[in-house]
Protein backbone atom coordinates (compact mmCIF):
# COMPACT_ATOMS: atom_id res chain seq x y z
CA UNK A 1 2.28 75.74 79.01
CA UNK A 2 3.72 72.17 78.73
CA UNK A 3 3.05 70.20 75.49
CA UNK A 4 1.15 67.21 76.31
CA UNK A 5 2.15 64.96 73.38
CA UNK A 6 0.72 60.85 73.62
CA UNK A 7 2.43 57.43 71.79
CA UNK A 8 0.94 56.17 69.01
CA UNK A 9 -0.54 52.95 70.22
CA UNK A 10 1.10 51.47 66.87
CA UNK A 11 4.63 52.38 68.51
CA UNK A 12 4.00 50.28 71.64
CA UNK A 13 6.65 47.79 72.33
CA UNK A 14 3.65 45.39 73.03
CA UNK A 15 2.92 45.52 68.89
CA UNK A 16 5.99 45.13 68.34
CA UNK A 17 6.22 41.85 70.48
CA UNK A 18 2.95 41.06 68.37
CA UNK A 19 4.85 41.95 64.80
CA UNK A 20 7.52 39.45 65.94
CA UNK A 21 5.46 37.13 67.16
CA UNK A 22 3.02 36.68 64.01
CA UNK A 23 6.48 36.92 61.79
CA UNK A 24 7.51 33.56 63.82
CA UNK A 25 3.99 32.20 62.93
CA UNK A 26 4.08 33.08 59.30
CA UNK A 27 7.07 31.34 58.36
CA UNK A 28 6.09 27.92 58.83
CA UNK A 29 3.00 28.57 56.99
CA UNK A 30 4.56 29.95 54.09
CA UNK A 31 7.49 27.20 53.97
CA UNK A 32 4.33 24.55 54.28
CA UNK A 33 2.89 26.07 51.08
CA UNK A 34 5.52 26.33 49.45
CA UNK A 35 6.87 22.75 49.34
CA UNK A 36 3.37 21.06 50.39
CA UNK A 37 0.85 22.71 48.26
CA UNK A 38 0.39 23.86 44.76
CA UNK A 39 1.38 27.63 44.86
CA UNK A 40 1.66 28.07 40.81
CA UNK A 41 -1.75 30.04 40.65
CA UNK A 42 0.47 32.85 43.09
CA UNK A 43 2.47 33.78 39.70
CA UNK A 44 -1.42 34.45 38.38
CA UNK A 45 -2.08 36.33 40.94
CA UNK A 46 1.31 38.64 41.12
CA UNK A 47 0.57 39.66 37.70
CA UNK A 48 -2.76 40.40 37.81
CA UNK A 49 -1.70 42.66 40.98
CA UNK A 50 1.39 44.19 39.15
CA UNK A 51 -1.32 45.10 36.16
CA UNK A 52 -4.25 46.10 38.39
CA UNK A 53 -1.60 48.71 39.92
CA UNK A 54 0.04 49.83 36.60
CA UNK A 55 -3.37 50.50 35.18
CA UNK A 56 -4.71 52.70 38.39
CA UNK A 57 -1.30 54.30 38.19
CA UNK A 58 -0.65 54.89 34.59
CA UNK A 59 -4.27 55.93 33.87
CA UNK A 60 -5.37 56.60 30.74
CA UNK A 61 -2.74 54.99 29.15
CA UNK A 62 -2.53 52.01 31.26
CA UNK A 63 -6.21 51.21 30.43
CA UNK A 64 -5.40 51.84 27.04
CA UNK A 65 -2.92 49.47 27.41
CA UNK A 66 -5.07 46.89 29.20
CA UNK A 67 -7.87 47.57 26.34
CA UNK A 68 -5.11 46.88 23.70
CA UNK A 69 -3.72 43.64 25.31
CA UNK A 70 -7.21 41.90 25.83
CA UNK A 71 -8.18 42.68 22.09
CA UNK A 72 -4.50 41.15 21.05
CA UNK A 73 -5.92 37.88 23.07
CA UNK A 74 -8.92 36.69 21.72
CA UNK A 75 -8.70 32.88 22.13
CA UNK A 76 -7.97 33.07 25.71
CA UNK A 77 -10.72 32.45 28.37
CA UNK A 78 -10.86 31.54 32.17
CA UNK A 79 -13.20 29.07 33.32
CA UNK A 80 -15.15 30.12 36.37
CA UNK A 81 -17.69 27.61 37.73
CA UNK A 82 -18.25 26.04 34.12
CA UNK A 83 -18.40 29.41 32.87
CA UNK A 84 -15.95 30.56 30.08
CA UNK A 85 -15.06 34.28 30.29
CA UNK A 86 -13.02 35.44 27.58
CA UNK A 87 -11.62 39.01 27.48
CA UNK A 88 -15.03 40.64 26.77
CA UNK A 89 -16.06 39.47 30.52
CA UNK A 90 -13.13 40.07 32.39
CA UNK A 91 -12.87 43.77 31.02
């Protein structure tokens, strides 16, 4: 009996006209933001990303970690909408 195997609609060349073509449409974006806009809140967010994942992957001892940090930091606090959240609130 003959194997009846199907293409992953992900493997079409039509997506991968689509990759390319939202690629192309990226790159002016990001070169706009980059030397238009104020992008110094993206450093905030790559480490809050690269410690969100180390915690989740290191767990316990990443939260311990996390735990450990925020009591070393007491003064700091974020203001959101007038709002001061220090490390009590964000933990």
């Amino acid at each position: 009996m003959a194997e009846l195997t199907s293409a992953r609609w992900w493997n079409s060349p039509l997506v991968g006209k689509l990759h390319l073509f939202a690629a192309f449409a990226v790159i002016p974006l990001l070169l706009h933001l980059a030397f238009e806009e104020d992008v110094t809140w993206l450093a905030g967010v790559a480490m809050f990303v690269a410690i969100f994942t180390l915690t989740l992957i290191r767990w316990p001892y990443g939260a311990l970690s996390v735990v450990i940090a925020a009591s070393a930091i007491p003064v700091y606090f974020v203001e959101i909408s007038g709002w001061k959240a220090d490390r009590k609130s964000v933990v």
